[in-house]
Protein backbone atom coordinates (compact mmCIF):
# COMPACT_ATOMS: atom_id res chain seq x y z
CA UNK A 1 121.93 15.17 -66.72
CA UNK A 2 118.62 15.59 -67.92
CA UNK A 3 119.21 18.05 -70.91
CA UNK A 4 115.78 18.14 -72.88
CA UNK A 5 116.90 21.29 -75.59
CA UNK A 6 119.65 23.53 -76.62
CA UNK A 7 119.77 26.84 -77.99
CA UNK A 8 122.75 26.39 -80.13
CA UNK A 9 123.73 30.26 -80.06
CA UNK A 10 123.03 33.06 -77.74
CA UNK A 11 124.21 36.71 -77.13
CA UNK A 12 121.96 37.59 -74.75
CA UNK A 13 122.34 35.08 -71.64
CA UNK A 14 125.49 35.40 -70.43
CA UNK A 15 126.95 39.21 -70.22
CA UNK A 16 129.64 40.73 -72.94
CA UNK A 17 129.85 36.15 -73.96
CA UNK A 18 128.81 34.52 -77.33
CA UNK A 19 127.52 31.38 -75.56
CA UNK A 20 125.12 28.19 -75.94
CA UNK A 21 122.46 27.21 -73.60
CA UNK A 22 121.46 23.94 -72.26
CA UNK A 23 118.14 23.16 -70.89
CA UNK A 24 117.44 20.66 -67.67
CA UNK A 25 113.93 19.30 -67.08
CA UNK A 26 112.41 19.21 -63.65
CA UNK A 27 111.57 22.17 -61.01
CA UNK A 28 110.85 22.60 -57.80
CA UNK A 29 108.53 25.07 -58.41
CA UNK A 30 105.17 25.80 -60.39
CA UNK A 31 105.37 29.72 -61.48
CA UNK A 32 102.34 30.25 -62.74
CA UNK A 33 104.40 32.57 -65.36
CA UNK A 34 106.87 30.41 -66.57
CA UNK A 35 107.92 30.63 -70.07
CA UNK A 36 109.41 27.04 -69.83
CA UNK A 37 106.12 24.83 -68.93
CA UNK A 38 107.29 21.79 -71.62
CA UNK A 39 110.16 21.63 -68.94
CA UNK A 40 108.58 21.63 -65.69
CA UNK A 41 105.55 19.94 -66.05
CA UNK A 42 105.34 17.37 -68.89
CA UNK A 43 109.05 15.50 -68.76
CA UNK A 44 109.01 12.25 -70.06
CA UNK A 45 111.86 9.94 -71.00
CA UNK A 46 113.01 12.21 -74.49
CA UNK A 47 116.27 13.55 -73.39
CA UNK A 48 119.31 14.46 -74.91
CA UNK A 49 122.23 12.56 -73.91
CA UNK A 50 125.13 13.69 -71.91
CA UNK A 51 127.37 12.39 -74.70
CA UNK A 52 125.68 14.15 -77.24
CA UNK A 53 125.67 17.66 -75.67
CA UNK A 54 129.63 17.40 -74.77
CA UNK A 55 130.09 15.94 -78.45
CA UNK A 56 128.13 19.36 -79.73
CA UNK A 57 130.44 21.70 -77.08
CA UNK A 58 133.77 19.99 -78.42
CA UNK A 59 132.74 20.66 -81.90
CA UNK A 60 132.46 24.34 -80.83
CA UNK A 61 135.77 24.99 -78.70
CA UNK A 62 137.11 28.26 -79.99
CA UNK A 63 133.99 29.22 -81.51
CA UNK A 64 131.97 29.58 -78.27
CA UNK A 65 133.16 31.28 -75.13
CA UNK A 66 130.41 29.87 -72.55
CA UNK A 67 127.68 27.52 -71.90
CA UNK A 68 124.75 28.71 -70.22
CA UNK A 69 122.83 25.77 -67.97
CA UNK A 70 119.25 26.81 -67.17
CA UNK A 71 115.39 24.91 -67.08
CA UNK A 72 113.40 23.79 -64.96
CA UNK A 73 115.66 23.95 -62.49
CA UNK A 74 119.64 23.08 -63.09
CA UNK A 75 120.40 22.58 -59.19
CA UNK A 76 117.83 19.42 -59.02
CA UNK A 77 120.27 17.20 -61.28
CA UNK A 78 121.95 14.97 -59.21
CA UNK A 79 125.06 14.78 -61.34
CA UNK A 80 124.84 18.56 -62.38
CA UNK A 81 128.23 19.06 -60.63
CA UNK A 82 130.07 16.10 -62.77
CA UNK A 83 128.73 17.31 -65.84
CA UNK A 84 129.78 20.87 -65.08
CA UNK A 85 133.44 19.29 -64.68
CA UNK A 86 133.22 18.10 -67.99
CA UNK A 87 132.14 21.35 -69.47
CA UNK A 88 134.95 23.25 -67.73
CA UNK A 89 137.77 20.45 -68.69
CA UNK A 90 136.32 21.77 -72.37
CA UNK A 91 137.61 25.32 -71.26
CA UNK A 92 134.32 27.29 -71.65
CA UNK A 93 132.69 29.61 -68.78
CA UNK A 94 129.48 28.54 -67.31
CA UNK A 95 126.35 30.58 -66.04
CA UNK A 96 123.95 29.13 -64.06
CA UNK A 97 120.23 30.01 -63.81
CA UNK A 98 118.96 29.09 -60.78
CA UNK A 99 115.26 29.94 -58.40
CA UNK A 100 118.58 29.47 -55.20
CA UNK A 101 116.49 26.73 -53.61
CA UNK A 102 119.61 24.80 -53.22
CA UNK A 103 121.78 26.99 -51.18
CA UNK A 104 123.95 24.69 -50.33
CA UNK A 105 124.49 23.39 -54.33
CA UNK A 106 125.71 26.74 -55.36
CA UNK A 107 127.98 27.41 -52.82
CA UNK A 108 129.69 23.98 -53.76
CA UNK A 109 129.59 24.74 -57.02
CA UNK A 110 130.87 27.94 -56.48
CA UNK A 111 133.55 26.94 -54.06
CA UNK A 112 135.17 24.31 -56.62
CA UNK A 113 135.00 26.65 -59.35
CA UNK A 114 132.38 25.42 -61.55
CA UNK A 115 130.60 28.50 -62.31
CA UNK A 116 131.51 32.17 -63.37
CA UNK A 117 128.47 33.51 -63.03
CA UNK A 118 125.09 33.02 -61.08
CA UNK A 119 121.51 34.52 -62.34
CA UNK A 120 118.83 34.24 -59.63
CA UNK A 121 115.38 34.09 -60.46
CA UNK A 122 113.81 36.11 -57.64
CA UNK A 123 109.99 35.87 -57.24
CA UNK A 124 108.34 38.10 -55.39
CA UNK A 125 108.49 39.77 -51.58
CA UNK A 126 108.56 36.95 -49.03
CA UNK A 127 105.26 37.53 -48.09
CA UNK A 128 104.22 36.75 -51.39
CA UNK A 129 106.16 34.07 -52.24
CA UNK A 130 104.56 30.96 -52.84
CA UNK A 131 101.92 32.75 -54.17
CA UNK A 132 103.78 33.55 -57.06
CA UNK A 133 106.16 30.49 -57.04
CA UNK A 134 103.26 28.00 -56.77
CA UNK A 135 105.01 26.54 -53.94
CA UNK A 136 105.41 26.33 -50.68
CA UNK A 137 108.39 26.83 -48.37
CA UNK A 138 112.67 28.02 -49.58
CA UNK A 139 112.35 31.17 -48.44
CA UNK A 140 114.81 30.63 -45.57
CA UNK A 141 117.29 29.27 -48.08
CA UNK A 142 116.25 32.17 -50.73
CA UNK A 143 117.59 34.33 -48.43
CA UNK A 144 120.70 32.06 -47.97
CA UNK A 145 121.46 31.87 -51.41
CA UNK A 146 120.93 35.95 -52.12
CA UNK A 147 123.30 36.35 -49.20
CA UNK A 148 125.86 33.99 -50.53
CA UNK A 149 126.13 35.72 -53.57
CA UNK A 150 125.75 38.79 -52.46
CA UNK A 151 129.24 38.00 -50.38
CA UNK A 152 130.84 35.78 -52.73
CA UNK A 153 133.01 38.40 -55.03
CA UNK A 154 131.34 36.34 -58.12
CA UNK A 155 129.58 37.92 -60.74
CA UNK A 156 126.18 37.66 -60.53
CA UNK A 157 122.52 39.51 -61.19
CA UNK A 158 119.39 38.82 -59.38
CA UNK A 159 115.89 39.19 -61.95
CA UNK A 160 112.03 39.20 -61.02
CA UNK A 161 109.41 38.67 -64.07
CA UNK A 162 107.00 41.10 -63.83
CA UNK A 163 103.30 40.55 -63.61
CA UNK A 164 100.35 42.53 -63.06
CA UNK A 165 98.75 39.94 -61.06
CA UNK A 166 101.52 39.31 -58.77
CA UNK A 167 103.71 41.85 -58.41
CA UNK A 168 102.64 45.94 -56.98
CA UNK A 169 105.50 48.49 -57.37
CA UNK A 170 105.86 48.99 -53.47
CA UNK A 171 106.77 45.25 -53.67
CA UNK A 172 109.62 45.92 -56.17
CA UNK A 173 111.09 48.65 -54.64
CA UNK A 174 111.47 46.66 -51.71
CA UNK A 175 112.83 43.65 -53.73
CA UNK A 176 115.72 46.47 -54.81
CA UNK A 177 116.30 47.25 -51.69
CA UNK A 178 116.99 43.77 -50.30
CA UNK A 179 119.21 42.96 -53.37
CA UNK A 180 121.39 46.29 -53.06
CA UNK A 181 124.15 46.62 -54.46
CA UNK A 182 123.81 43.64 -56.85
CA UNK A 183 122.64 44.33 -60.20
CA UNK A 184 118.80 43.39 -60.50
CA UNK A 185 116.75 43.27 -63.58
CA UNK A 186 113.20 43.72 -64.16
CA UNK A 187 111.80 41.68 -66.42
CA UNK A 188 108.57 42.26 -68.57
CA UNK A 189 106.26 39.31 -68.81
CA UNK A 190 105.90 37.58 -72.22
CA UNK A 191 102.71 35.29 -72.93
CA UNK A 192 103.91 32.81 -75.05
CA UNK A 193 102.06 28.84 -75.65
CA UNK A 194 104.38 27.74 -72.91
CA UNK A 195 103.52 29.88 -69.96
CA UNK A 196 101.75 27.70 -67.19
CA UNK A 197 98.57 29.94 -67.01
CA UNK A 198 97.81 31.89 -70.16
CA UNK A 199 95.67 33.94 -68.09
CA UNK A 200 98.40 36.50 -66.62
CA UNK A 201 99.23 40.11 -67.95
CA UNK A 202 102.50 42.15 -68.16
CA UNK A 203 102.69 45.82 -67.21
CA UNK A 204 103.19 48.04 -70.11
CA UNK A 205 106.03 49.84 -71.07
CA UNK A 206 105.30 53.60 -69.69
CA UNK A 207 104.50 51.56 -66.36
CA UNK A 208 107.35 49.18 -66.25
CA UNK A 209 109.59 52.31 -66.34
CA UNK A 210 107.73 54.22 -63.88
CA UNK A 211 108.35 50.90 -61.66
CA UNK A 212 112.15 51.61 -62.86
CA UNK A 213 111.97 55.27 -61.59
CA UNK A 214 110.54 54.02 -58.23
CA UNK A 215 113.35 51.38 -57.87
CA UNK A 216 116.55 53.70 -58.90
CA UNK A 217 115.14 56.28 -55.74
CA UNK A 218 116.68 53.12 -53.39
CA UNK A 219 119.16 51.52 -55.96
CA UNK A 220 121.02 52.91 -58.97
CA UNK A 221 121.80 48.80 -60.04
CA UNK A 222 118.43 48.57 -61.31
CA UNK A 223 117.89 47.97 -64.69
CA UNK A 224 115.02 46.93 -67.26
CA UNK A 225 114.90 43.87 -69.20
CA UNK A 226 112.80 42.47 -71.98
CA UNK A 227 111.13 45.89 -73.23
């Protein structure tokens, strides 16, 4: 696994769970919006070593109740499923972020019972897709991977980052529409030194809810994030 940072405590990433989370480097796509740039687009060789992130979970058995694997991209790794057996022989829960690119990864992952709980990164309308992605192609196994989910029985949420530049409230509402009845999240974009392009803007907080209004008219699993 190619773990570049951990968050050594979180209460926010994985519902109702004290938890840690683990960041992977690499993606297989450019969001011009992400908050994790260091990860996607300048990896080198610094890394921190599988043995060294199961060493820091066995220290905190009893203490912790989940890990939380996100990036970059988790379903990229190659041996993301064997390290995810070692986290569950530890006996903690794992969430896994994911942009569901890799259909067929999460339903294996799901299947053997390496994951409690799935949150889904989801873009934009598929007509705007890789415009707001910065890449081309996956929406064919998007869809794949919302309808696995969606039919799986396992908890999960699906979230879209805002942005003024990308996203139009008719496009949300049909967004919550599509991901009906699974609990979706809105959330605000943050500038921060690590976003891709520093030249993006979030909608403010009397529009973000009036987005939120719109939304709940079509699905009352709507909820905002991040304000």
């Amino acid at each position: 696994m190619f773990i570049k940072g951990i968050q050594k405590v979180t209460l926010l990433d994985y519902p109702g769970k004290v938890a840690c989370t683990f960041f992977t480097a690499g993606c297989n796509m450019r969001c011009p919006f992400c908050q994790n740039a260091s990860l996607v687009t300048h990896i080198d060789e610094e890394r921190i070593a599988e043995e060294e992130a199961l060493a820091f979970l066995k220290e905190r058995v009893g203490k912790l109740d989940a890990v939380c694997i996100s990036g970059g991209e988790p379903c990229v790794q190659p041996d993301l499923k064997s390290f995810l057996r070692k986290v569950k022989e530890l006996g903690f829960l794992i969430k896994l972020d994911t942009n569901g690119t890799k259909p067929l990864v999460v339903q294996e992952l799901v299947h053997e019972g390496l994951i409690d709980y799935v949150a889904m990164d989801v873009k934009n309308v598929w007509e705007k897709y890789s415009l707001t992605s910065g890449s081309t192609g996956f929406v064919d196994e998007i869809k794949q991977t919302i309808t696995f989910l969606k039919e799986s029985g396992l908890p999960h949420e699906f979230r879209t980052t805002v942005v003024r530049e990308f996203h139009t409230k008719e496009d949300l509402v049909s967004l919550a529409k599509i991901l009906a009845p699974s609990n979706f999240y809105l959330q605000q974009f943050r500038l921060s030194d690590d976003v891709i392009n520093p030249d993006l803007h979030a909608y403010e907080k009397e529009e973000m809810q009036e987005i939120l209004d719109a939304c709940q008219q079509v699905s009352s699993h709507v909820f905002l994030r991040g304000i």
